[in-house]
PDB file of N, CA and C in Angstrom:
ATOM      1  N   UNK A   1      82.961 144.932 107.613  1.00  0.00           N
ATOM      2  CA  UNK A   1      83.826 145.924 107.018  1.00  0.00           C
ATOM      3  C   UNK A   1      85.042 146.111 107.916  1.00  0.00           C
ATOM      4  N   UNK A   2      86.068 146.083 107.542  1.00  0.00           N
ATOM      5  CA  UNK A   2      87.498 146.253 108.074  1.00  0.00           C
ATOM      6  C   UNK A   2      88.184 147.406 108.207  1.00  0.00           C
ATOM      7  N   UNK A   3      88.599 147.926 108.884  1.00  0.00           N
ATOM      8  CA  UNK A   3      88.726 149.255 109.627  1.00  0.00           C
ATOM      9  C   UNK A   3      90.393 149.296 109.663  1.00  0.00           C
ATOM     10  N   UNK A   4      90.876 148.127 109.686  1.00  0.00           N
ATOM     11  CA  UNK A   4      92.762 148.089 109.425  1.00  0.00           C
ATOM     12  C   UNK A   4      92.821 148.937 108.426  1.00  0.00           C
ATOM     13  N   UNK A   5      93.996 149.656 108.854  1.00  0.00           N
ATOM     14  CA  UNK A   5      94.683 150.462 107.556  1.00  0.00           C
ATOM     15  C   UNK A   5      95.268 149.997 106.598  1.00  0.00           C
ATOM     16  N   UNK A   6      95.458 150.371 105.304  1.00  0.00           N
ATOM     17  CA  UNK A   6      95.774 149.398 104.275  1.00  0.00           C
ATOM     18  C   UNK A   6      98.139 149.582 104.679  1.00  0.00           C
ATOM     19  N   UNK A   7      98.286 148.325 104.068  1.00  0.00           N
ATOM     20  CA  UNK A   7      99.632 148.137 104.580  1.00  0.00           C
ATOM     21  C   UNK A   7      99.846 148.929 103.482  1.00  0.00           C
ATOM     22  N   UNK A   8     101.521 149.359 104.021  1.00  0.00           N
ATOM     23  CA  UNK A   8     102.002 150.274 103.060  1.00  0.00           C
ATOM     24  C   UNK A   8     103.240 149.054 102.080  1.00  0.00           C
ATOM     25  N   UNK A   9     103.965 149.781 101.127  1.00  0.00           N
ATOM     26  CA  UNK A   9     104.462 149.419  99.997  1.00  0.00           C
ATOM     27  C   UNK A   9     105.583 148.088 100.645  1.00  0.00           C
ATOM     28  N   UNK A  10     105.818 148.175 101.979  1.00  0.00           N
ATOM     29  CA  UNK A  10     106.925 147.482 102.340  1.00  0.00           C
ATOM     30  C   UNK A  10     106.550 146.388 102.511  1.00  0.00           C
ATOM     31  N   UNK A  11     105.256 147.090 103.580  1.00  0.00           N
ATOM     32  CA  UNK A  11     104.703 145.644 104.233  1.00  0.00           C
ATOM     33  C   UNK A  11     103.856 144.649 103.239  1.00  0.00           C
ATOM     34  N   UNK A  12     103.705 145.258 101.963  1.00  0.00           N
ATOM     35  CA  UNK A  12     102.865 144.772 101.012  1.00  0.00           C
ATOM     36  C   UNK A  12     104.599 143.116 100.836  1.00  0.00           C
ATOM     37  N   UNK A  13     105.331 143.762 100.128  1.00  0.00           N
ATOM     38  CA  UNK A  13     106.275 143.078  99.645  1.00  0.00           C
ATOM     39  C   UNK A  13     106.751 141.894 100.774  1.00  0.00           C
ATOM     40  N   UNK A  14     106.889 142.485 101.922  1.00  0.00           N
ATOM     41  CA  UNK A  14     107.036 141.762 102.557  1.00  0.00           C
ATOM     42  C   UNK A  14     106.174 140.567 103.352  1.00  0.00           C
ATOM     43  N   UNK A  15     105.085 140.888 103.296  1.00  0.00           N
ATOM     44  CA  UNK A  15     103.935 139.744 102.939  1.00  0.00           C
ATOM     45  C   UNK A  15     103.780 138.696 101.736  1.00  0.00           C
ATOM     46  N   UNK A  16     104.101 138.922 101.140  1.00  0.00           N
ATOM     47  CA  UNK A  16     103.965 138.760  99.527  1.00  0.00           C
ATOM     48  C   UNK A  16     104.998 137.607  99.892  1.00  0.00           C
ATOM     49  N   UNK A  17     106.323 137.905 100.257  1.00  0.00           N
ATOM     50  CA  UNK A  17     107.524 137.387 100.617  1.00  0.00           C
ATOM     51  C   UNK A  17     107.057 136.176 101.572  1.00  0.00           C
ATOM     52  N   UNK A  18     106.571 136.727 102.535  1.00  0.00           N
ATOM     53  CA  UNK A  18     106.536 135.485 103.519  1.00  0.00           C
ATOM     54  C   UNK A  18     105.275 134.488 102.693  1.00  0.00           C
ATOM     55  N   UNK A  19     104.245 134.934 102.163  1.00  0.00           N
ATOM     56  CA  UNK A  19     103.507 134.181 101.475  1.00  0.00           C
ATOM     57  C   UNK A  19     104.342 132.968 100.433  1.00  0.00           C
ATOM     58  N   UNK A  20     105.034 133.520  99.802  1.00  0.00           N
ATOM     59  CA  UNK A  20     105.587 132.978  98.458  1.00  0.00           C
ATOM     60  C   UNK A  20     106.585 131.980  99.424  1.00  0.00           C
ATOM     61  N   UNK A  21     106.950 132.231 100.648  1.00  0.00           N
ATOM     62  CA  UNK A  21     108.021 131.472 101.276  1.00  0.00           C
ATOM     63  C   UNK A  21     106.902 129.976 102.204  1.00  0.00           C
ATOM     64  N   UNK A  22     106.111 130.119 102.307  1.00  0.00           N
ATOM     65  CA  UNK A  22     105.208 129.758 103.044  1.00  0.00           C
ATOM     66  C   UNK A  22     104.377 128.451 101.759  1.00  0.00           C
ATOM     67  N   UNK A  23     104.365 128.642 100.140  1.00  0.00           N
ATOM     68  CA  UNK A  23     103.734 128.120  99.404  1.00  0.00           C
ATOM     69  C   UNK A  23     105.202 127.622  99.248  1.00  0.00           C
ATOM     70  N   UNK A  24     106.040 127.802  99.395  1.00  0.00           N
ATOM     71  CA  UNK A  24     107.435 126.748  99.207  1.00  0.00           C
ATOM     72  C   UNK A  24     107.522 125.353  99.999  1.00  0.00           C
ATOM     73  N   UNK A  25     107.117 125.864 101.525  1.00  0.00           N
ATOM     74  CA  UNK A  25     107.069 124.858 102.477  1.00  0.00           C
ATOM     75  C   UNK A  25     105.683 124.259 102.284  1.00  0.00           C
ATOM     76  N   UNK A  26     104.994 125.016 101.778  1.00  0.00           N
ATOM     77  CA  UNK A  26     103.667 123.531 101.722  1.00  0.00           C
ATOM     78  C   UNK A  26     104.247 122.612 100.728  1.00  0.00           C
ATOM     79  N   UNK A  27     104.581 122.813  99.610  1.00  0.00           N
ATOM     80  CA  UNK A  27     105.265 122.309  98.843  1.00  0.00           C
ATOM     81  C   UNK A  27     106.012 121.058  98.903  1.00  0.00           C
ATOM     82  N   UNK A  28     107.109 121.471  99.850  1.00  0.00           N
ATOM     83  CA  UNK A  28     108.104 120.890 100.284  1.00  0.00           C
ATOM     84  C   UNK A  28     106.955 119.678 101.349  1.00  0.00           C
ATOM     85  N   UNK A  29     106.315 120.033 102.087  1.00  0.00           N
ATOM     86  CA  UNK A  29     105.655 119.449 103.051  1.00  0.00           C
ATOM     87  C   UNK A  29     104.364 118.352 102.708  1.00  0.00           C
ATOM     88  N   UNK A  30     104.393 118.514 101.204  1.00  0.00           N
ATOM     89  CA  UNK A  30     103.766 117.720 100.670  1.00  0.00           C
ATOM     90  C   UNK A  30     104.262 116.820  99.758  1.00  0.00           C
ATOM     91  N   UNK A  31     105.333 117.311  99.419  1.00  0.00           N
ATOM     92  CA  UNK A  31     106.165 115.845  98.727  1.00  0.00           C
ATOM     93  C   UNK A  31     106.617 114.860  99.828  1.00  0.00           C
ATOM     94  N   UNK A  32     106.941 115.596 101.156  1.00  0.00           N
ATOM     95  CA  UNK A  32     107.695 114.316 102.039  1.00  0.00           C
ATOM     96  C   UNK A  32     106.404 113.722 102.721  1.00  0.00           C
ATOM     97  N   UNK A  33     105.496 114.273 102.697  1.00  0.00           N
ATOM     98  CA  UNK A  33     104.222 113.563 102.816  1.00  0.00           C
ATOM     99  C   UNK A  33     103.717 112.287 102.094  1.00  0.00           C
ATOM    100  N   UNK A  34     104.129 112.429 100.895  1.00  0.00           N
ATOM    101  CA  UNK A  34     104.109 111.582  99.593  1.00  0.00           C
ATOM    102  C   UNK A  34     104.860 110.530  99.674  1.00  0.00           C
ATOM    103  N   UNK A  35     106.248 111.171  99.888  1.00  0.00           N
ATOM    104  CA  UNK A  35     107.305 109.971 100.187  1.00  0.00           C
ATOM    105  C   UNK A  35     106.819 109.174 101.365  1.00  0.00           C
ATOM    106  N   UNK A  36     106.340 109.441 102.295  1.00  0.00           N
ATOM    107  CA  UNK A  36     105.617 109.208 103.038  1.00  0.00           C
ATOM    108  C   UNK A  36     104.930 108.367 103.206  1.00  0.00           C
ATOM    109  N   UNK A  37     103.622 108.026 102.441  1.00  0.00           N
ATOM    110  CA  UNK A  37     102.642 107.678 102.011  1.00  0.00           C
ATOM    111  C   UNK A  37     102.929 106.396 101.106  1.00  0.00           C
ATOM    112  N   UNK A  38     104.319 106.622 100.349  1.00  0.00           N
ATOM    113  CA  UNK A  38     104.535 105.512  99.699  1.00  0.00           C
ATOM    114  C   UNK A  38     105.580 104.491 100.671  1.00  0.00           C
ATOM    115  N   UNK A  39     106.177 105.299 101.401  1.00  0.00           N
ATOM    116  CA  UNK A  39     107.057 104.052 102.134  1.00  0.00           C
ATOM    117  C   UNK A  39     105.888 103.200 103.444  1.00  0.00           C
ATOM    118  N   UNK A  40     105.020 103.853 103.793  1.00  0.00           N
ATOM    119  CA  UNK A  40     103.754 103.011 104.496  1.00  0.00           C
ATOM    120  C   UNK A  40     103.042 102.171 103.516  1.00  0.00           C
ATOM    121  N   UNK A  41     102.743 102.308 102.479  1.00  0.00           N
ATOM    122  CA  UNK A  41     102.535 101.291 101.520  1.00  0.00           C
ATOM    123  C   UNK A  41     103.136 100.014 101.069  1.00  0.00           C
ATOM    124  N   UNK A  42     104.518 100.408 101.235  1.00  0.00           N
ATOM    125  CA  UNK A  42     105.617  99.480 100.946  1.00  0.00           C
ATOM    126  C   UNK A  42     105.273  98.030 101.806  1.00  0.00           C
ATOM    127  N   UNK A  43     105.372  99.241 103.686  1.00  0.00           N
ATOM    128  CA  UNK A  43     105.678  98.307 104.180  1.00  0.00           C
ATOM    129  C   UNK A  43     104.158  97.853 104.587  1.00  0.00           C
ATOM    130  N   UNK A  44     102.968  98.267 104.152  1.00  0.00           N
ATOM    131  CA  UNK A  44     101.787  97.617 104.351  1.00  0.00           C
ATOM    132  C   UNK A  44     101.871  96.152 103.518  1.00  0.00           C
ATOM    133  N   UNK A  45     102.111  96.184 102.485  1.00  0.00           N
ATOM    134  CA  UNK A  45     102.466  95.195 101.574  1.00  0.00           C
ATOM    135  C   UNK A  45     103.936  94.331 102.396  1.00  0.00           C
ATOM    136  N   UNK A  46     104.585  94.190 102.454  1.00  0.00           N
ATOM    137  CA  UNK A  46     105.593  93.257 103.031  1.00  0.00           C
ATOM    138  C   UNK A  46     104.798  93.164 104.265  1.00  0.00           C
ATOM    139  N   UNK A  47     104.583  93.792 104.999  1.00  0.00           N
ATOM    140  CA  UNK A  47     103.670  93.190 105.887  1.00  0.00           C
ATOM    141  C   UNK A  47     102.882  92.063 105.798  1.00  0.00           C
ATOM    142  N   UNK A  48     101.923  92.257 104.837  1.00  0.00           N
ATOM    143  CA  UNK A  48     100.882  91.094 104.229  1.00  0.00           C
ATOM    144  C   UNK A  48     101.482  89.949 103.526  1.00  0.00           C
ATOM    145  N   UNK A  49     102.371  89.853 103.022  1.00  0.00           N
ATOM    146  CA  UNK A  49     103.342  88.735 102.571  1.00  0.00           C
ATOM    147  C   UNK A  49     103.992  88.166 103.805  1.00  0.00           C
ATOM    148  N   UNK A  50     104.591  88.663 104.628  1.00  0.00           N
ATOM    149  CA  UNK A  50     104.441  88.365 106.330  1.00  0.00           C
ATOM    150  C   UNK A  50     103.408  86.989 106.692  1.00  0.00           C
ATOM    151  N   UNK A  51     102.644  88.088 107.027  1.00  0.00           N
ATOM    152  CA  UNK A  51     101.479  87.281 107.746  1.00  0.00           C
ATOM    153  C   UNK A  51     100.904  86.523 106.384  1.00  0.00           C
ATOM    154  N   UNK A  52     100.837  86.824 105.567  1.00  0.00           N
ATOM    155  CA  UNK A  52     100.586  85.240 104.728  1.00  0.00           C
ATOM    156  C   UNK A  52     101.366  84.121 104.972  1.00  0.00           C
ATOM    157  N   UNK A  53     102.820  84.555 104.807  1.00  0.00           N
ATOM    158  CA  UNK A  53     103.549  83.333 105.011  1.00  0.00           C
ATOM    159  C   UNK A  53     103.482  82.699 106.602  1.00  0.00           C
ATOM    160  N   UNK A  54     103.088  83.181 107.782  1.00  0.00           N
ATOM    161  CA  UNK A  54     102.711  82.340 108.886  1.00  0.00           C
ATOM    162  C   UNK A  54     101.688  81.950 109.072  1.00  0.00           C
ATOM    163  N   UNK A  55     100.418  82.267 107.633  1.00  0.00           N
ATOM    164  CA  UNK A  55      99.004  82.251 108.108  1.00  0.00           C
ATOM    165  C   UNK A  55      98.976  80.632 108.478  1.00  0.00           C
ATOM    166  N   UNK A  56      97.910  80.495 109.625  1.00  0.00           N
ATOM    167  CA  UNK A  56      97.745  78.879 109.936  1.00  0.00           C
ATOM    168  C   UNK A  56      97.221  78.163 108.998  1.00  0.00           C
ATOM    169  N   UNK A  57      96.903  78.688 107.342  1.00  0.00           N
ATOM    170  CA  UNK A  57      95.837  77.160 106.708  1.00  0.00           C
ATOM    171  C   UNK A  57      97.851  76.807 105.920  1.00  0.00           C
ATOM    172  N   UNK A  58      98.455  77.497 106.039  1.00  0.00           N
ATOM    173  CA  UNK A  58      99.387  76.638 105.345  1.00  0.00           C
ATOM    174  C   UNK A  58      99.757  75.639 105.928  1.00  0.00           C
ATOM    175  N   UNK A  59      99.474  75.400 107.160  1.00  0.00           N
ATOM    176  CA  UNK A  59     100.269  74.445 108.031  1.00  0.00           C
ATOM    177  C   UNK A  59      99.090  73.517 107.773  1.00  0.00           C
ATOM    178  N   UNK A  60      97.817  73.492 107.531  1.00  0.00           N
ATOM    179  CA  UNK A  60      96.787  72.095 107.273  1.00  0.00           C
ATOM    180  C   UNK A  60      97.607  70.968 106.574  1.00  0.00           C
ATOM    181  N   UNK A  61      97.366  69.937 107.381  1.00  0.00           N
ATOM    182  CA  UNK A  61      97.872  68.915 106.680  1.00  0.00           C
ATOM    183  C   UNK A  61      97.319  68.341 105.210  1.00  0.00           C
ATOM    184  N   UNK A  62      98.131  67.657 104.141  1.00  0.00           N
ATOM    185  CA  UNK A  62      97.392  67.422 102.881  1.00  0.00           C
ATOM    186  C   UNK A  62      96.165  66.879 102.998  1.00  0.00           C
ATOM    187  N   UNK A  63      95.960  65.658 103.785  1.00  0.00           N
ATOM    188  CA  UNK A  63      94.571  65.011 103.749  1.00  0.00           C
ATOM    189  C   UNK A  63      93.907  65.647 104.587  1.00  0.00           C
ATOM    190  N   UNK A  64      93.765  66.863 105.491  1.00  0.00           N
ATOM    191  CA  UNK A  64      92.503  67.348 105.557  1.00  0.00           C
ATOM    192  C   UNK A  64      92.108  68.990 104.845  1.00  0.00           C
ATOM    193  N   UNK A  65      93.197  68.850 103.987  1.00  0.00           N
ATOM    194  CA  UNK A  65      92.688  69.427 102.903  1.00  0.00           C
ATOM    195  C   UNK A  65      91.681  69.479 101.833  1.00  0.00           C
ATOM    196  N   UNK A  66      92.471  68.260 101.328  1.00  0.00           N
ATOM    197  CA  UNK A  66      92.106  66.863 100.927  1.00  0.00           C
ATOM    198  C   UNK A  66      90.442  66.829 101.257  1.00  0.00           C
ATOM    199  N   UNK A  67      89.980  66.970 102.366  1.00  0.00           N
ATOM    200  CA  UNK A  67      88.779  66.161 103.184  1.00  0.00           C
ATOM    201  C   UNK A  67      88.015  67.701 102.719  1.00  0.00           C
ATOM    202  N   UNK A  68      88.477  68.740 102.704  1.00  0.00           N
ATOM    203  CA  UNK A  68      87.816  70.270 102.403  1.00  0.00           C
ATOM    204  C   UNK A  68      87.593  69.833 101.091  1.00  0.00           C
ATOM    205  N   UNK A  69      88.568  69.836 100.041  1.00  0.00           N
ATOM    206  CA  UNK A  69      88.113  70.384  98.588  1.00  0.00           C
ATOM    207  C   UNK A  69      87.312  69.259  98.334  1.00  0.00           C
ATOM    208  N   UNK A  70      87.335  67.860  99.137  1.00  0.00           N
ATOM    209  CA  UNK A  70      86.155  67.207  98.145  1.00  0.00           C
ATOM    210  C   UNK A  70      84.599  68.018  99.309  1.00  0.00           C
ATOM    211  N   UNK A  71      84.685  68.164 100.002  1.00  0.00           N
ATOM    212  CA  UNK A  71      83.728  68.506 100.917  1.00  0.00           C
ATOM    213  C   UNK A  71      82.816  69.744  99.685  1.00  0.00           C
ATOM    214  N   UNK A  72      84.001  70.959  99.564  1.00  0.00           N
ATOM    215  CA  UNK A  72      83.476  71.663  98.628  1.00  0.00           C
ATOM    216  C   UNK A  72      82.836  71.588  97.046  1.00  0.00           C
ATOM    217  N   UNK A  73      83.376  70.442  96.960  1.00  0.00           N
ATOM    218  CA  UNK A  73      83.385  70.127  95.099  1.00  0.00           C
ATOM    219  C   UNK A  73      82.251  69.528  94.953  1.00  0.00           C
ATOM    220  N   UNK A  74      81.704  68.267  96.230  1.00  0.00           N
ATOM    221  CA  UNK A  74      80.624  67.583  95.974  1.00  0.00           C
ATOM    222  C   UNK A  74      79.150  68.134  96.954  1.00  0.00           C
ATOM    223  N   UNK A  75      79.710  69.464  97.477  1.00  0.00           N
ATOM    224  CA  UNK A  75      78.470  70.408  98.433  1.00  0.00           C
ATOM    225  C   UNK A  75      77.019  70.230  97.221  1.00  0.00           C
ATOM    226  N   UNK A  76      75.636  70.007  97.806  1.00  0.00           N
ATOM    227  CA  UNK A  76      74.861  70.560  96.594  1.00  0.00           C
ATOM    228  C   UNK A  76      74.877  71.637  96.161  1.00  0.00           C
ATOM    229  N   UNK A  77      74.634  71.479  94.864  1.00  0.00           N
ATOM    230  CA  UNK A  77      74.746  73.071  94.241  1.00  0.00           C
ATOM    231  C   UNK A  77      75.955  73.697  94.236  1.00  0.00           C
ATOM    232  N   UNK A  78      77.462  73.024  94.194  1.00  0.00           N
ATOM    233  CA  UNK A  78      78.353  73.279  93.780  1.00  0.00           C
ATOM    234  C   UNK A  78      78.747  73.681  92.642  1.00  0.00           C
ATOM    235  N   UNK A  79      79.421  75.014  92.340  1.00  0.00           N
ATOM    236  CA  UNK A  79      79.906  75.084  90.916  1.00  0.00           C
ATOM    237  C   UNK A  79      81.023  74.291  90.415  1.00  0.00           C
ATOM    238  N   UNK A  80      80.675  73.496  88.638  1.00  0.00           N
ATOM    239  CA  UNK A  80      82.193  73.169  89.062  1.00  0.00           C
ATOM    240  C   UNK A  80      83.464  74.221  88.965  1.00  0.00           C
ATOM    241  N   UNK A  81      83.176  75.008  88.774  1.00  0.00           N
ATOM    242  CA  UNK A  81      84.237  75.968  89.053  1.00  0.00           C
ATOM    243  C   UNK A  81      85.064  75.915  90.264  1.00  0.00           C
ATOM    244  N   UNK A  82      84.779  75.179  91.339  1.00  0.00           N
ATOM    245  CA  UNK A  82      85.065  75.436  92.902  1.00  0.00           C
ATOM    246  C   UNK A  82      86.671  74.656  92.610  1.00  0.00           C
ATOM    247  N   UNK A  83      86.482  73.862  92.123  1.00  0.00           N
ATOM    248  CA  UNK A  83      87.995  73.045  92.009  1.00  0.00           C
ATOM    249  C   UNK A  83      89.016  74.085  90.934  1.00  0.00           C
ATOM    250  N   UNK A  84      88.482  74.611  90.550  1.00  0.00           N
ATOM    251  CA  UNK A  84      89.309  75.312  89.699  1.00  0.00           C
ATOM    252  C   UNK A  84      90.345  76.833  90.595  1.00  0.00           C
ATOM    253  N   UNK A  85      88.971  76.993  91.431  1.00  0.00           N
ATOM    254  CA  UNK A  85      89.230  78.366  92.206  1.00  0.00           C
ATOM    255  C   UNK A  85      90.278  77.822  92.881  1.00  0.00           C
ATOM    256  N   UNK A  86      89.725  76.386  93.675  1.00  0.00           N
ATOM    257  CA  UNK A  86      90.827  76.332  94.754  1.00  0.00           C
ATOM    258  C   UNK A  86      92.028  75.862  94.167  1.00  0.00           C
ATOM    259  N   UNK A  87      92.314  75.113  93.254  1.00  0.00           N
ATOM    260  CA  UNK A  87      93.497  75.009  92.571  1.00  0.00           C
ATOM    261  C   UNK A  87      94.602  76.571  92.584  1.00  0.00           C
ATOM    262  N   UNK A  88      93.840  77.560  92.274  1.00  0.00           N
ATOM    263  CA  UNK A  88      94.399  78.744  91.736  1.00  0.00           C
ATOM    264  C   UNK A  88      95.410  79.550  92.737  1.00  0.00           C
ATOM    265  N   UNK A  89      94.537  79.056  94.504  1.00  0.00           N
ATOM    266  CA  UNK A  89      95.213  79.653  95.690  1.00  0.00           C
ATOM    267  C   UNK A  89      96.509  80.057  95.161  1.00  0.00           C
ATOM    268  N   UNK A  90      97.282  78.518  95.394  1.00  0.00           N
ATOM    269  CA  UNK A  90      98.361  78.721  95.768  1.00  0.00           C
ATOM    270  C   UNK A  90      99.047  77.047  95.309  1.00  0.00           C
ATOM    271  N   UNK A  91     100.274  76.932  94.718  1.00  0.00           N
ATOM    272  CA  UNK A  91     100.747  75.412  94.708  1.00  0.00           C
ATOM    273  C   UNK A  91     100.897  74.480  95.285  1.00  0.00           C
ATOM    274  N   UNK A  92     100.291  74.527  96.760  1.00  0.00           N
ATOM    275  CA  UNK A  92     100.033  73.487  97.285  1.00  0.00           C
ATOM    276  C   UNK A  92      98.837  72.847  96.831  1.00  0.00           C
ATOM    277  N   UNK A  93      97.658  73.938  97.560  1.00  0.00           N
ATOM    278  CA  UNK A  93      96.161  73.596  97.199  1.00  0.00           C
ATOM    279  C   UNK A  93      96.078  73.102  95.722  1.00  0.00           C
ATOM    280  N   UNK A  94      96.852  73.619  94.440  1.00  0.00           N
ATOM    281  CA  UNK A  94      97.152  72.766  93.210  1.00  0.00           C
ATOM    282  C   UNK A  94      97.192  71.486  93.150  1.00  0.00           C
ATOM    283  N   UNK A  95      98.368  70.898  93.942  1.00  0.00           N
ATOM    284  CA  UNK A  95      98.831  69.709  94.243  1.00  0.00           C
ATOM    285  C   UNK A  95      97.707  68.770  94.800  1.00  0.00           C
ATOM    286  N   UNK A  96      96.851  69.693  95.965  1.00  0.00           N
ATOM    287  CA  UNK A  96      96.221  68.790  96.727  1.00  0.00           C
ATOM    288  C   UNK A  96      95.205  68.514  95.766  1.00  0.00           C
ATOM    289  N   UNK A  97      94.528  69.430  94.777  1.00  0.00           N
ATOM    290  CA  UNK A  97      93.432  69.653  94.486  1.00  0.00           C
ATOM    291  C   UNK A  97      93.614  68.399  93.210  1.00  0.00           C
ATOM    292  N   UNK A  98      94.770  68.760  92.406  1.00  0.00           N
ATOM    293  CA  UNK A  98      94.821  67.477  91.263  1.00  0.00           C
ATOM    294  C   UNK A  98      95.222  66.003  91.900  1.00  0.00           C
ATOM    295  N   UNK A  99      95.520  66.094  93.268  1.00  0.00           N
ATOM    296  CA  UNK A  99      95.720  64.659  93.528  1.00  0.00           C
ATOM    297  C   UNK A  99      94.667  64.011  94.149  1.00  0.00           C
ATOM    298  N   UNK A 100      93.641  64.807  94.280  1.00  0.00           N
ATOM    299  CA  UNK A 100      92.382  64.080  94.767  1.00  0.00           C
ATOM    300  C   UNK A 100      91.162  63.603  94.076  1.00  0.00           C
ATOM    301  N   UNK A 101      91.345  62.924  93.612  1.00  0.00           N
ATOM    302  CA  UNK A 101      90.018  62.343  92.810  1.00  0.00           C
ATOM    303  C   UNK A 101      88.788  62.314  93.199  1.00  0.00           C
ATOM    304  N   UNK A 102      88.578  61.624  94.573  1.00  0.00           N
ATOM    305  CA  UNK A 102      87.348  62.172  94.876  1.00  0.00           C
ATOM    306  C   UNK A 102      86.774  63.630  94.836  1.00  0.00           C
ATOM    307  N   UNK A 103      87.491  64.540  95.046  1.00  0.00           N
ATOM    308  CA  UNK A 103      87.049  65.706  94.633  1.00  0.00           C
ATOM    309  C   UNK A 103      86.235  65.984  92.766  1.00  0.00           C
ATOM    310  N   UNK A 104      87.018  65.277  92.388  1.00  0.00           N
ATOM    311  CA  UNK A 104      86.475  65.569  90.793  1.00  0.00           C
ATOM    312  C   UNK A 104      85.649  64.292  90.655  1.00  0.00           C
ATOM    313  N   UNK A 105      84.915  63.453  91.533  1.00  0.00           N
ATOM    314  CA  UNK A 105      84.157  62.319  91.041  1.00  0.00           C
ATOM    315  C   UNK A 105      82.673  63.226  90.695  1.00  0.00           C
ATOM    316  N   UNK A 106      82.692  64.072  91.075  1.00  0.00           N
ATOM    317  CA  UNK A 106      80.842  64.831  90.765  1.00  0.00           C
ATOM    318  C   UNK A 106      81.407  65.698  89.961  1.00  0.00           C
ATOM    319  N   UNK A 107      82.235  65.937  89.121  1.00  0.00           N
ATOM    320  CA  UNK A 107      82.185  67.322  88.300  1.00  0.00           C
ATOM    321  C   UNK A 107      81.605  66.743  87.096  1.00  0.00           C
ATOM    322  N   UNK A 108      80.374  67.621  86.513  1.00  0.00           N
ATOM    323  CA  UNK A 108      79.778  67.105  85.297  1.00  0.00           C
ATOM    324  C   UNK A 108      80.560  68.354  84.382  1.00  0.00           C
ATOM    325  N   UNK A 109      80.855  67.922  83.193  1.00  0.00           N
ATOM    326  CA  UNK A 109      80.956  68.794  82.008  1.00  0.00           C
ATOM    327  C   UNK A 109      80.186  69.630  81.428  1.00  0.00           C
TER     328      UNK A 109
END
């Protein structure tokens, strides 16, 4: 139980005031939060396009690529789906993937 005296008519308003001024700045303090939130996103993303573009499998040369997707295509118990996936990477792995035949010598229909 609280024993403070109740505020009088001024201090009422003037609470009220600093309250209502106080739900302005959260306000305010939560949109630039937002803005915020989206420009770290931005640059989380350009980031990752970044480091994709220096990742080291781009630099694999074609034939031991080459030496992977048939590795994968003719693994036992391969799906043939696997040539399809790796096709999908990216237009190299495309390239590598339709120019290798041995890779597609075990794909059954």
């Amino acid at each position: 139980m609280s024993y403070a005296p109740l505020p009088t008519a001024k201090e009422l308003a003037s609470t009220r005031a600093r309250i209502a001024a106080q739900r302005v700045e959260i306000e305010g303090l939560e949109a630039q939060a937002a803005r915020l939130r989206e420009k770290a996103n931005a640059v989380r993303h350009e980031m990752a396009a970044n480091e994709a573009y220096i990742a080291p499998i781009r630099r694999l040369p074609f034939d031991v690529l080459a030496q992977i997707f048939v590795l994968c295509a003719t693994a036992l118990g391969a799906s043939p789906q696997v040539l399809r996936t790796l096709s999908s990477v990216c237009r190299k792995w495309r390239d590598v993937t339709l120019a290798t035949p041995r890779a597609w010598s075990k794909v059954v229909h």
